[in-house]
ModelCIF file with pLDDT and N, C-alpha, C, O atoms, coordinates in Angstrom:
data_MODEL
#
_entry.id   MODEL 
#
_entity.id                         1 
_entity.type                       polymer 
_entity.pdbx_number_of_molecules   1 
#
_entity_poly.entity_id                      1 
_entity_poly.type                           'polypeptide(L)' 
_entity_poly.nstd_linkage                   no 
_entity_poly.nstd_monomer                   no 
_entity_poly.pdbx_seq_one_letter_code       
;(UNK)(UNK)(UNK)(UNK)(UNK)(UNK)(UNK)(UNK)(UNK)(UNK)(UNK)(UNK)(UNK)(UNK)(UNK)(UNK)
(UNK)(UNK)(UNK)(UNK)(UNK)(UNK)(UNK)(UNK)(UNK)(UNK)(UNK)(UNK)(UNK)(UNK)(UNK)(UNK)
(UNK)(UNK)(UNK)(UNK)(UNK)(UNK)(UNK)(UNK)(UNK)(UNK)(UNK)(UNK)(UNK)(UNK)(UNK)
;
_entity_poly.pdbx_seq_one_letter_code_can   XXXXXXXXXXXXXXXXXXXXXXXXXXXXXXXXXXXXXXXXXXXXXXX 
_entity_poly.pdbx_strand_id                 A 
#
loop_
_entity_poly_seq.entity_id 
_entity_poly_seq.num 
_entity_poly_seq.mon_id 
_entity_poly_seq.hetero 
1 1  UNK n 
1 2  UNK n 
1 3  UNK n 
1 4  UNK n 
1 5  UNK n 
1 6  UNK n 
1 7  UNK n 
1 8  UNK n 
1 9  UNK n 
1 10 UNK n 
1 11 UNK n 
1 12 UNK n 
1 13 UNK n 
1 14 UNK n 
1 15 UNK n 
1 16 UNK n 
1 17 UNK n 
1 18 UNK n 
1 19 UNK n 
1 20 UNK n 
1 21 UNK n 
1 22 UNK n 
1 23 UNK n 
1 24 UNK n 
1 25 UNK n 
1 26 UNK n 
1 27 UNK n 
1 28 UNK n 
1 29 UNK n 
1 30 UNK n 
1 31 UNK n 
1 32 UNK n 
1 33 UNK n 
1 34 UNK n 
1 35 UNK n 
1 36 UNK n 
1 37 UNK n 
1 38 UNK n 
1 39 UNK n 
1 40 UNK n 
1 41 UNK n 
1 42 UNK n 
1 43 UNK n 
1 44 UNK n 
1 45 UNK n 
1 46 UNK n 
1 47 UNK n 
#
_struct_asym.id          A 
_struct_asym.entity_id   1 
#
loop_
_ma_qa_metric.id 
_ma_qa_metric.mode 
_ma_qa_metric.name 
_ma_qa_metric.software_group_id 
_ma_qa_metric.type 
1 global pLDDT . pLDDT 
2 local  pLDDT . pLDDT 
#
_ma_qa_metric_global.metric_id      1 
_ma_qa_metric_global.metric_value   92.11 
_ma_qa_metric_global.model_id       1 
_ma_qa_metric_global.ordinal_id     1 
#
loop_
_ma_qa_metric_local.label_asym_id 
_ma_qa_metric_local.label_comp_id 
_ma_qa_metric_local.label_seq_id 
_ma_qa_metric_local.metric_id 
_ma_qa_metric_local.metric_value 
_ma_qa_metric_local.model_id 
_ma_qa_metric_local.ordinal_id 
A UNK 1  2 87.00 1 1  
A UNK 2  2 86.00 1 2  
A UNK 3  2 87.00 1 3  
A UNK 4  2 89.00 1 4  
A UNK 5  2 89.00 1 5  
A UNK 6  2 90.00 1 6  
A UNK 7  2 90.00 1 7  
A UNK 8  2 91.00 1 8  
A UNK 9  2 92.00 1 9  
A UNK 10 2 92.00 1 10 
A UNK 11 2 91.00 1 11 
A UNK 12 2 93.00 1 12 
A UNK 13 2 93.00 1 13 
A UNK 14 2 91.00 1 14 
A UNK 15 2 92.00 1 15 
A UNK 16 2 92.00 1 16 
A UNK 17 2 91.00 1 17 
A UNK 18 2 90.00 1 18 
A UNK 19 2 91.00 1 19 
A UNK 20 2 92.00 1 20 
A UNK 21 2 91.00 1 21 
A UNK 22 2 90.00 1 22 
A UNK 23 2 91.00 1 23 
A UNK 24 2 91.00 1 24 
A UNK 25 2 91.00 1 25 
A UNK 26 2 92.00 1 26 
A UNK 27 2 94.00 1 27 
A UNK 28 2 91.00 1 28 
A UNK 29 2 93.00 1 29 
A UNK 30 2 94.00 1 30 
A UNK 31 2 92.00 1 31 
A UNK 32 2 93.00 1 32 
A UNK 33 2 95.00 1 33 
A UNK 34 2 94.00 1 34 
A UNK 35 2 95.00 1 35 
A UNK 36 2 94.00 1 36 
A UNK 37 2 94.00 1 37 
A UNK 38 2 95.00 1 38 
A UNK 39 2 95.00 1 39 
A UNK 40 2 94.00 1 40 
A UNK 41 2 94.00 1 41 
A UNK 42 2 96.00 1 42 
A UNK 43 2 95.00 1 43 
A UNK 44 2 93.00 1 44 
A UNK 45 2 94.00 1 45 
A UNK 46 2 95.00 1 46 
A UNK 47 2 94.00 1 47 
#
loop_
_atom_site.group_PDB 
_atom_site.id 
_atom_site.type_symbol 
_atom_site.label_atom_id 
_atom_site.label_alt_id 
_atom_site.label_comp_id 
_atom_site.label_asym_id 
_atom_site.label_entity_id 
_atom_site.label_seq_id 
_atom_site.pdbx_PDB_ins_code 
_atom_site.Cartn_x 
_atom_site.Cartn_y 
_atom_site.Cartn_z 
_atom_site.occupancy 
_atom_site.B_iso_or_equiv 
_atom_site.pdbx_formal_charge 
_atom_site.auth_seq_id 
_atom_site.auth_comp_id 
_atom_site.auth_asym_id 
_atom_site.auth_atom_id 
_atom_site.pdbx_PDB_model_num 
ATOM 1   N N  . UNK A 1 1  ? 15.062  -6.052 21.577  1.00 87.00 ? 1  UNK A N  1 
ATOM 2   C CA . UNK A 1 1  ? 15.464  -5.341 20.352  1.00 87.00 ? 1  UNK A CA 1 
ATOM 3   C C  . UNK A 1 1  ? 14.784  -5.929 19.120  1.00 87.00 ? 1  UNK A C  1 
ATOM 4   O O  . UNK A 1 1  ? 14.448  -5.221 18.171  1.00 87.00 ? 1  UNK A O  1 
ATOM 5   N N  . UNK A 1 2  ? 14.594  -7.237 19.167  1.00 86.00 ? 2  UNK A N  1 
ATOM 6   C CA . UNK A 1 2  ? 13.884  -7.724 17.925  1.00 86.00 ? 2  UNK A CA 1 
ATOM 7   C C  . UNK A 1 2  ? 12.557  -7.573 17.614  1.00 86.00 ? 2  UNK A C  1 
ATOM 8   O O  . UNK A 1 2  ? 12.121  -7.653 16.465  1.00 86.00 ? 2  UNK A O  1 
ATOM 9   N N  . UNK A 1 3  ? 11.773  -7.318 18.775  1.00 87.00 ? 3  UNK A N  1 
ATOM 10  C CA . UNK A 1 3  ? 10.659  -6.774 18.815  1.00 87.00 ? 3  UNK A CA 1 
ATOM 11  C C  . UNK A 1 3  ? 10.298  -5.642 18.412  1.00 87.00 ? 3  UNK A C  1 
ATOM 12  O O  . UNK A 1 3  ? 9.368   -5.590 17.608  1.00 87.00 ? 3  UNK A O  1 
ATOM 13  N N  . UNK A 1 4  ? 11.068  -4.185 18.956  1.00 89.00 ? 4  UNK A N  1 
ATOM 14  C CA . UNK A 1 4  ? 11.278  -3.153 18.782  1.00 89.00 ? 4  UNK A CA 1 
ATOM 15  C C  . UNK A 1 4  ? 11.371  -2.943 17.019  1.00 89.00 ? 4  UNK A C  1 
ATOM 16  O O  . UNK A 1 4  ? 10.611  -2.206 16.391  1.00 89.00 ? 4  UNK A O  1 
ATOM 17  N N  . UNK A 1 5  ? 12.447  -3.745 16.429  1.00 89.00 ? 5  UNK A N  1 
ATOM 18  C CA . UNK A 1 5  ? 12.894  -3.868 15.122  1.00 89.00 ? 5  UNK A CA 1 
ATOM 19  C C  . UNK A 1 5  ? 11.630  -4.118 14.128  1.00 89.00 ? 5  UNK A C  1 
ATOM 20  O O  . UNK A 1 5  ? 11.414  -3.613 13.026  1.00 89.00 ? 5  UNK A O  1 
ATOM 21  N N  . UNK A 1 6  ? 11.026  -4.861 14.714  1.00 90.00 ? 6  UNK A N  1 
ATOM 22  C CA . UNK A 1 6  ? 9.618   -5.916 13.736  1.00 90.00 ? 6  UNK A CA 1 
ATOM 23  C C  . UNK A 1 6  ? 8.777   -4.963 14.074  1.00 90.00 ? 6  UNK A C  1 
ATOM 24  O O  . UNK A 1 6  ? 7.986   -4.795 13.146  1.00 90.00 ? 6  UNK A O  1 
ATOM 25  N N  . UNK A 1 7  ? 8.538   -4.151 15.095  1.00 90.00 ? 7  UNK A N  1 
ATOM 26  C CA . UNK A 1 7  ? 7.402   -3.487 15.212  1.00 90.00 ? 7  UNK A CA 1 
ATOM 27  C C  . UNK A 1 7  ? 7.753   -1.806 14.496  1.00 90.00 ? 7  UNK A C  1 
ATOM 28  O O  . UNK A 1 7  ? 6.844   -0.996 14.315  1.00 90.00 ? 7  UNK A O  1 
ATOM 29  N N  . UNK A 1 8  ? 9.407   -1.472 14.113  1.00 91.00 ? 8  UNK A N  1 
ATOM 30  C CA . UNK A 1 8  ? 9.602   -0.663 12.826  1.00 91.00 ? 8  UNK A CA 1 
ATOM 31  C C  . UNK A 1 8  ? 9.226   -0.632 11.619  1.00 91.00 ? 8  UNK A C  1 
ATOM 32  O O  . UNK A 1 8  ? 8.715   0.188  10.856  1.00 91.00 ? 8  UNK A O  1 
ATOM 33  N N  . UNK A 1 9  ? 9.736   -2.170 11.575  1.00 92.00 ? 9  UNK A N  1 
ATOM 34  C CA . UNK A 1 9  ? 8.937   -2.619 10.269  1.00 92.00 ? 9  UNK A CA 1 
ATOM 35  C C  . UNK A 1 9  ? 7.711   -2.436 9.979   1.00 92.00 ? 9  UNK A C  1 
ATOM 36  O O  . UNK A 1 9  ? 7.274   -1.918 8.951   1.00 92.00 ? 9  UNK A O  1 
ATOM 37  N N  . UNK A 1 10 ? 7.013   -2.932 11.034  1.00 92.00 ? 10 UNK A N  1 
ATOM 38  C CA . UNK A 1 10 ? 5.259   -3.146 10.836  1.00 92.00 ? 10 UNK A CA 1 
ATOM 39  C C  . UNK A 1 10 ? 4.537   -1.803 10.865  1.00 92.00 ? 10 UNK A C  1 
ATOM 40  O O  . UNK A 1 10 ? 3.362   -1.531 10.619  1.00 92.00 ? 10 UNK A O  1 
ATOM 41  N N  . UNK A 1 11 ? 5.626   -0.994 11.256  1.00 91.00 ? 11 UNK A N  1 
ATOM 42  C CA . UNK A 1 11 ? 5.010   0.849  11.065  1.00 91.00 ? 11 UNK A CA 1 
ATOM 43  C C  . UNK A 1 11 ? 5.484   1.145  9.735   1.00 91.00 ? 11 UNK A C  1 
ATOM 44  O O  . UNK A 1 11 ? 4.733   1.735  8.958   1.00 91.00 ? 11 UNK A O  1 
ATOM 45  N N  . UNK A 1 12 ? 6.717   0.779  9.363   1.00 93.00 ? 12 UNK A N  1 
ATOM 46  C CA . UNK A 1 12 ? 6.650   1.003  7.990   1.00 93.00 ? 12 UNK A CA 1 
ATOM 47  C C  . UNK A 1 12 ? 5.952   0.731  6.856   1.00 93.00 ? 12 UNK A C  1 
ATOM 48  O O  . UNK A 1 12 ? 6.092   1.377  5.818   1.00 93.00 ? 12 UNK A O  1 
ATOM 49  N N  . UNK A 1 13 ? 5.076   -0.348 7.011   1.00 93.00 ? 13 UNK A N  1 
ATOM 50  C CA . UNK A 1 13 ? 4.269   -1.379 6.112   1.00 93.00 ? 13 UNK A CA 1 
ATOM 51  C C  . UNK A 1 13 ? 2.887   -0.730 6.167   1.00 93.00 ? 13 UNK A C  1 
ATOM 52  O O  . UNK A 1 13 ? 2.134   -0.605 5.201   1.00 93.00 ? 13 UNK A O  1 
ATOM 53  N N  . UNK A 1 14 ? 2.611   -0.273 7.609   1.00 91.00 ? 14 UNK A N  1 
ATOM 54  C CA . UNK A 1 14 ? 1.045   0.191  7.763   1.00 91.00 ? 14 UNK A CA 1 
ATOM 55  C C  . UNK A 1 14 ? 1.042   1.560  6.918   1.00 91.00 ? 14 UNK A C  1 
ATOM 56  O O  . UNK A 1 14 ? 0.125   1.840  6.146   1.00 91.00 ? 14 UNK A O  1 
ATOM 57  N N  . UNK A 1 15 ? 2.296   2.485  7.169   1.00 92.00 ? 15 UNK A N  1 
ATOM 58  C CA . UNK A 1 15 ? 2.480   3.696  6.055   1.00 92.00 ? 15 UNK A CA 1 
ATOM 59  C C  . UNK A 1 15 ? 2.487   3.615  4.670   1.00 92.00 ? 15 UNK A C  1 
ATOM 60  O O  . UNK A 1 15 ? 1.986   4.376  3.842   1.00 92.00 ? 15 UNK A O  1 
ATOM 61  N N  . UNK A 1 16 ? 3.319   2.270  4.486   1.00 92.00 ? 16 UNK A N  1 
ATOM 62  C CA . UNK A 1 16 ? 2.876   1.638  3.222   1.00 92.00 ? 16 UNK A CA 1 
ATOM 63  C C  . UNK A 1 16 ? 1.473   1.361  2.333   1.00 92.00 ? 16 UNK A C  1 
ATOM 64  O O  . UNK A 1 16 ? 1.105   1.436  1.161   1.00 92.00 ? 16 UNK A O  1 
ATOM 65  N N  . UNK A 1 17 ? 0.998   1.036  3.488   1.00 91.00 ? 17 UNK A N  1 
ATOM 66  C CA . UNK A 1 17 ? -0.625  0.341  2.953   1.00 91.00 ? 17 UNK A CA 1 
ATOM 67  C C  . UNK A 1 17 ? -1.107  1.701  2.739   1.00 91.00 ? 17 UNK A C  1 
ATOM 68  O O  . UNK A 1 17 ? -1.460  2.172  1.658   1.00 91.00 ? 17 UNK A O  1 
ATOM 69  N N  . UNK A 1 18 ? -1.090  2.265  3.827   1.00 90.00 ? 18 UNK A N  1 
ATOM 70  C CA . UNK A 1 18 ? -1.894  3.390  3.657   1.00 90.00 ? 18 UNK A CA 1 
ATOM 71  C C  . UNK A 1 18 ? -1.595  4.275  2.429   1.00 90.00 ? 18 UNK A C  1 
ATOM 72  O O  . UNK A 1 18 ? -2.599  4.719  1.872   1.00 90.00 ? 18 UNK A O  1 
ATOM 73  N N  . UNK A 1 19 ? -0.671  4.535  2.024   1.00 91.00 ? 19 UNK A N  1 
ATOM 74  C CA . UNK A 1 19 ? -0.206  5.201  1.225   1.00 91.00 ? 19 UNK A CA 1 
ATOM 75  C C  . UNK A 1 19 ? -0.722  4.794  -0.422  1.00 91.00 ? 19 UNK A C  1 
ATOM 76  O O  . UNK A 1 19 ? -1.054  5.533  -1.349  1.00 91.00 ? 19 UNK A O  1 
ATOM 77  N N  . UNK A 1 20 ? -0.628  3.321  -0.328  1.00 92.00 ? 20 UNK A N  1 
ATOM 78  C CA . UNK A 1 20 ? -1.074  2.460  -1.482  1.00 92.00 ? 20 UNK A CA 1 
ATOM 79  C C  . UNK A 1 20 ? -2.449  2.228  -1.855  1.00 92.00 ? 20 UNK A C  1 
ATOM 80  O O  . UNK A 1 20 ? -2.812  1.810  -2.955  1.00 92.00 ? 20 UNK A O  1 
ATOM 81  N N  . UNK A 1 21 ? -3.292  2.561  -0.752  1.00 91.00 ? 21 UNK A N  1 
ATOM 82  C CA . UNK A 1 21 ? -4.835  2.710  -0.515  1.00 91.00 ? 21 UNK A CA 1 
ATOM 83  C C  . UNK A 1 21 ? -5.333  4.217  -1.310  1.00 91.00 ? 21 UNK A C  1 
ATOM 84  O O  . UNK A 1 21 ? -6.104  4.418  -2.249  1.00 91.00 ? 21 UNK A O  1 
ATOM 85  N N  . UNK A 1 22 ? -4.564  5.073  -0.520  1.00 90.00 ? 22 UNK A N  1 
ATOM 86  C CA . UNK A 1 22 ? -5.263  6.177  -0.933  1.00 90.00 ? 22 UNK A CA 1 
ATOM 87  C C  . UNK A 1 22 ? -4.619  6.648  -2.511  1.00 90.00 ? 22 UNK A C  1 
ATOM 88  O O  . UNK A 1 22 ? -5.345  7.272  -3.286  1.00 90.00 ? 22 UNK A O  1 
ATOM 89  N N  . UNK A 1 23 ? -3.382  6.329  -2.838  1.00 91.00 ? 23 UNK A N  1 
ATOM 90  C CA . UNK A 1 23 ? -3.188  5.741  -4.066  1.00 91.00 ? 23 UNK A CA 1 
ATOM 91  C C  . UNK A 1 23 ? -4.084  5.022  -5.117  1.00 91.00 ? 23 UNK A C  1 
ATOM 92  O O  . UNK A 1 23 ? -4.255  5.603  -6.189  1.00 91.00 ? 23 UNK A O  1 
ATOM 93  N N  . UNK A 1 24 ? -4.571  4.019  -4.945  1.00 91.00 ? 24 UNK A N  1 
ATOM 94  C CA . UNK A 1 24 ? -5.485  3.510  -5.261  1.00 91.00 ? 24 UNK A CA 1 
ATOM 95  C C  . UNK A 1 24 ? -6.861  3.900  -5.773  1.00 91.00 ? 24 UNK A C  1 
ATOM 96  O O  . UNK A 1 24 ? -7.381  3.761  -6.880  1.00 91.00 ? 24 UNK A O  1 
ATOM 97  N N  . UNK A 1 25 ? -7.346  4.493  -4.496  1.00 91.00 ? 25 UNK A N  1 
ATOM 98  C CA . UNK A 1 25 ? -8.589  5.342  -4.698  1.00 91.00 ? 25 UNK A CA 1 
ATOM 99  C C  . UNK A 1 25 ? -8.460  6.375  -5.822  1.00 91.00 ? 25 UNK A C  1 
ATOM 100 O O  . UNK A 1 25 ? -9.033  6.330  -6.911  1.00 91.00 ? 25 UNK A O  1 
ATOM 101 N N  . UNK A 1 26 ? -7.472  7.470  -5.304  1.00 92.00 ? 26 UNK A N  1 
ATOM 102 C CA . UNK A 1 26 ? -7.479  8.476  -6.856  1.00 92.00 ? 26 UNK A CA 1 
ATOM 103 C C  . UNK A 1 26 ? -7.296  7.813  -7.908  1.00 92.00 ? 26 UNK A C  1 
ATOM 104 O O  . UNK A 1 26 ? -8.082  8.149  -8.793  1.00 92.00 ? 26 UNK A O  1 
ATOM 105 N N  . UNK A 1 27 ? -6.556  6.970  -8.210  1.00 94.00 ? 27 UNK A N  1 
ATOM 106 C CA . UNK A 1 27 ? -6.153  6.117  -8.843  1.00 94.00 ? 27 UNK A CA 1 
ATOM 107 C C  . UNK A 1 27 ? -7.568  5.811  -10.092 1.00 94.00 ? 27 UNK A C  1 
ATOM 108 O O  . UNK A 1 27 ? -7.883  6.199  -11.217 1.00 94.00 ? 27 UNK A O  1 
ATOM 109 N N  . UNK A 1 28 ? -8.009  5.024  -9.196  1.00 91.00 ? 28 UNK A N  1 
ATOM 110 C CA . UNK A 1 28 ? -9.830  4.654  -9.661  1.00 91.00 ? 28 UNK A CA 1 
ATOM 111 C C  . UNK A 1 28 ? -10.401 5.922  -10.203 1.00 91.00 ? 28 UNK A C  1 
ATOM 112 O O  . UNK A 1 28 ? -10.916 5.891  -11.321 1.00 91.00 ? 28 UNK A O  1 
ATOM 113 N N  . UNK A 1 29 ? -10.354 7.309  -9.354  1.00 93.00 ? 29 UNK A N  1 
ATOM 114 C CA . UNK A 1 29 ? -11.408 8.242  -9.594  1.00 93.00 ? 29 UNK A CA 1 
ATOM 115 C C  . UNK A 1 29 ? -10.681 9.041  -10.911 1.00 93.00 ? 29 UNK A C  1 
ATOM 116 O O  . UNK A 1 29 ? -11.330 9.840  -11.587 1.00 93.00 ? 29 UNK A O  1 
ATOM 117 N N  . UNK A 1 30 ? -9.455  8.772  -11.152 1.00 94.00 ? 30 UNK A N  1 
ATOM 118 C CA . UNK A 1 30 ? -8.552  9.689  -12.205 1.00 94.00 ? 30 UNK A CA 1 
ATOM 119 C C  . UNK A 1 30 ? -8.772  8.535  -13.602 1.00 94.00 ? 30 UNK A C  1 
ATOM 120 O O  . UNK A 1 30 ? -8.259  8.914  -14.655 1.00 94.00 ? 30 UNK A O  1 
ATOM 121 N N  . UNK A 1 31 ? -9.258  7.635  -13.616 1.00 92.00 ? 31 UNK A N  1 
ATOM 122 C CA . UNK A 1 31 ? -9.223  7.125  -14.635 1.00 92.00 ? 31 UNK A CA 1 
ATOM 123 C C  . UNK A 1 31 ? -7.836  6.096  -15.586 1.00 92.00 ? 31 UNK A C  1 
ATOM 124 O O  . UNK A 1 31 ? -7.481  5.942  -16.754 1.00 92.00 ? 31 UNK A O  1 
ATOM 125 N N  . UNK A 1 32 ? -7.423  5.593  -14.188 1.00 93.00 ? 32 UNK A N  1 
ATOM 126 C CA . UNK A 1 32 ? -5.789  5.465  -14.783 1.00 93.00 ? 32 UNK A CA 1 
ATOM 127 C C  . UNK A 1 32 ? -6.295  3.636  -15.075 1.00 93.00 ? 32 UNK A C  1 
ATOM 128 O O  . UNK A 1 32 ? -7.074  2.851  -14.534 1.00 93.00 ? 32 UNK A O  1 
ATOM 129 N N  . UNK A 1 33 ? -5.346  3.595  -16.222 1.00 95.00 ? 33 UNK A N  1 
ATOM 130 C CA . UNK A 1 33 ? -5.421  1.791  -16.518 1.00 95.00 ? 33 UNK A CA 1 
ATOM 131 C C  . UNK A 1 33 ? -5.782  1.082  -15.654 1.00 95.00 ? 33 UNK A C  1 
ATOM 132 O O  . UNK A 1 33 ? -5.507  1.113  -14.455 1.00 95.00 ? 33 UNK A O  1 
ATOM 133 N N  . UNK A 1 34 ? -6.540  0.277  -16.334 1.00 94.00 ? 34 UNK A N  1 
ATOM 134 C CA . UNK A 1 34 ? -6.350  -1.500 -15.241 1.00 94.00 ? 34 UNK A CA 1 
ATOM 135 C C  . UNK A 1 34 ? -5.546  -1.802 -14.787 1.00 94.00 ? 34 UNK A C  1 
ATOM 136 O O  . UNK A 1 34 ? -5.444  -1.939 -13.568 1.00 94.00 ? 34 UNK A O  1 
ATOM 137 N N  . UNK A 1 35 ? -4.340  -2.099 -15.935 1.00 95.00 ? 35 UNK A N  1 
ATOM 138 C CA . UNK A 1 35 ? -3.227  -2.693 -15.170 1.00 95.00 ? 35 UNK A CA 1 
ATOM 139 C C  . UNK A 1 35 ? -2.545  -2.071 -13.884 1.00 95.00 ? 35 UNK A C  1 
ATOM 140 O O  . UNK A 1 35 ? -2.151  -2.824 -12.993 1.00 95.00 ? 35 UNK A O  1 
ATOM 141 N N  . UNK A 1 36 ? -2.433  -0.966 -13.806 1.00 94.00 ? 36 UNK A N  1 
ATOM 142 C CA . UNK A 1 36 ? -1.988  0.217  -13.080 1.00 94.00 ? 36 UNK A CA 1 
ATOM 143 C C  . UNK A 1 36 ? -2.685  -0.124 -11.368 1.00 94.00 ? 36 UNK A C  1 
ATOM 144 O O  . UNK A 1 36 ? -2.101  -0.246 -10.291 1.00 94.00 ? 36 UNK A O  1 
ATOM 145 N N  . UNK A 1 37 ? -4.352  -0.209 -11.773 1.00 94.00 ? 37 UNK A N  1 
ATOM 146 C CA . UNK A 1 37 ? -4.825  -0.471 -10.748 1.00 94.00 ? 37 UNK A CA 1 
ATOM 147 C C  . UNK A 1 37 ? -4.487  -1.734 -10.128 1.00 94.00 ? 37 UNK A C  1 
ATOM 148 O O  . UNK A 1 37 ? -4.210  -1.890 -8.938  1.00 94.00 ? 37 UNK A O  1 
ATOM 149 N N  . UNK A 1 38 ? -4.534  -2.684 -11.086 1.00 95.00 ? 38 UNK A N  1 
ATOM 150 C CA . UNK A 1 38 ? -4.532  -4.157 -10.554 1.00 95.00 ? 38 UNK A CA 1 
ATOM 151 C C  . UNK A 1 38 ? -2.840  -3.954 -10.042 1.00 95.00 ? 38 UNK A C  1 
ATOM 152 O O  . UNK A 1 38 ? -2.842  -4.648 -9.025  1.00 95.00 ? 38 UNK A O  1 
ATOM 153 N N  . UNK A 1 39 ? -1.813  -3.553 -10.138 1.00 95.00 ? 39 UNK A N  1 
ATOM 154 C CA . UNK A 1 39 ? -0.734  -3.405 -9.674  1.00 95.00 ? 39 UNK A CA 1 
ATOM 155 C C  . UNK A 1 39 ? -0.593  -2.623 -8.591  1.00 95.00 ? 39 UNK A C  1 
ATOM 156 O O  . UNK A 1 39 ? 0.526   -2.264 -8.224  1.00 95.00 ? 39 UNK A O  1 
ATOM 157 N N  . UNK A 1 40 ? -1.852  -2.223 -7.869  1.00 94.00 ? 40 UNK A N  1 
ATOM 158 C CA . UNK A 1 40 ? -1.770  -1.281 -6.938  1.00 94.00 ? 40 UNK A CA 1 
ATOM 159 C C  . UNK A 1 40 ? -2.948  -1.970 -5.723  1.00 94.00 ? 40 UNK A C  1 
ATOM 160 O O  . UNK A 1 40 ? -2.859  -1.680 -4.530  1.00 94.00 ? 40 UNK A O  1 
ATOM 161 N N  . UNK A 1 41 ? -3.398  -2.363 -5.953  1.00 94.00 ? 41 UNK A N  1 
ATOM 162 C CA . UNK A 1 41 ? -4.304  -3.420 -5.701  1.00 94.00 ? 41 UNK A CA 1 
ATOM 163 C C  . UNK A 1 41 ? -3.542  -4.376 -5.176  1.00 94.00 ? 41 UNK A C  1 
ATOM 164 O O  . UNK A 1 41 ? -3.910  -4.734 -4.057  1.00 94.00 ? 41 UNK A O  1 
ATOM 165 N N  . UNK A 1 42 ? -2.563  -4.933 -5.626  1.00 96.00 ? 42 UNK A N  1 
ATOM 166 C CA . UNK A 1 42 ? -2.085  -6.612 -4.942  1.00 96.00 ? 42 UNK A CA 1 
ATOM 167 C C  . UNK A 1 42 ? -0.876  -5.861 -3.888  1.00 96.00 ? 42 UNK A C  1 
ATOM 168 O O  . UNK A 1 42 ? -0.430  -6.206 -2.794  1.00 96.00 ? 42 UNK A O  1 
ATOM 169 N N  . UNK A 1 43 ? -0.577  -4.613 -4.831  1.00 95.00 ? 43 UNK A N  1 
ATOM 170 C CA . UNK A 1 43 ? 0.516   -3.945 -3.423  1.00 95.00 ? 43 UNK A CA 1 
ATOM 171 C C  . UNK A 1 43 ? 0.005   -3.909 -2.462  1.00 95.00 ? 43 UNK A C  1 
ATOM 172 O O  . UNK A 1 43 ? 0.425   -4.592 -1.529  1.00 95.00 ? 43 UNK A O  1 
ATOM 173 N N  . UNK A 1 44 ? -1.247  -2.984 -2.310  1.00 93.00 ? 44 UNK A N  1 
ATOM 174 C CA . UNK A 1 44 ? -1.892  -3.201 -0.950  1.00 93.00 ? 44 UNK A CA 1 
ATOM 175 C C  . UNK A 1 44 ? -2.296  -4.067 -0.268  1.00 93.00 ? 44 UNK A C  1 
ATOM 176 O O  . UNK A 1 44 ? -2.494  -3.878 0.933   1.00 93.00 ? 44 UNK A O  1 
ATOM 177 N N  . UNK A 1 45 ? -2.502  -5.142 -0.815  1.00 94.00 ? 45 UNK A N  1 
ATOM 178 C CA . UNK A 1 45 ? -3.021  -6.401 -0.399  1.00 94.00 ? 45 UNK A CA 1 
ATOM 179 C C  . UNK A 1 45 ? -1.526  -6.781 0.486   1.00 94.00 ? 45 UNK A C  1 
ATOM 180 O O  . UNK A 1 45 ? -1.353  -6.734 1.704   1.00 94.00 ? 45 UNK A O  1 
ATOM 181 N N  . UNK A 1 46 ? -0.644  -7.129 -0.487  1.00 95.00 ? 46 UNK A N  1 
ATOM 182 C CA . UNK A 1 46 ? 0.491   -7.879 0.334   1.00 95.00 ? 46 UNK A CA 1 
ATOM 183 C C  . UNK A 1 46 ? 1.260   -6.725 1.382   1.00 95.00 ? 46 UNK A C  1 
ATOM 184 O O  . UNK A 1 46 ? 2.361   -6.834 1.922   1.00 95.00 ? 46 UNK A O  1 
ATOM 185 N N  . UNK A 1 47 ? 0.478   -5.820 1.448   1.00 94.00 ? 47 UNK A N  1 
ATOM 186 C CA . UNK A 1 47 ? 1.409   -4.991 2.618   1.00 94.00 ? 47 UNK A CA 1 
ATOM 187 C C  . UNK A 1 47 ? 0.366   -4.772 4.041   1.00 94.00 ? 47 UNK A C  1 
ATOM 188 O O  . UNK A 1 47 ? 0.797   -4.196 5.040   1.00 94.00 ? 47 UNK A O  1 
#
């Protein structure tokens, strides 16, 4: 079960990233703040 549990998690996190990536990208191409980016940037990183 704890396995099962951690490997929920770790699907939740990869949806995460992903989500925060392609976030990111428009992000860049729309012209949105630095800060904005750099806050979207370390999200993805730590996920």
């Amino acid at each position: 079960e704890r396995r099962i549990r951690l490997e929920g998690w770790r699907l939740v996190l990869m949806a995460a990233s992903l989500v925060l990536m392609t976030g990111l990208v428009f992000s860049a191409f729309l012209g949105v703040p630095a800060p904005v980016l750099l806050l979207l940037r370390v999200l993805a990183i730590l996920s």
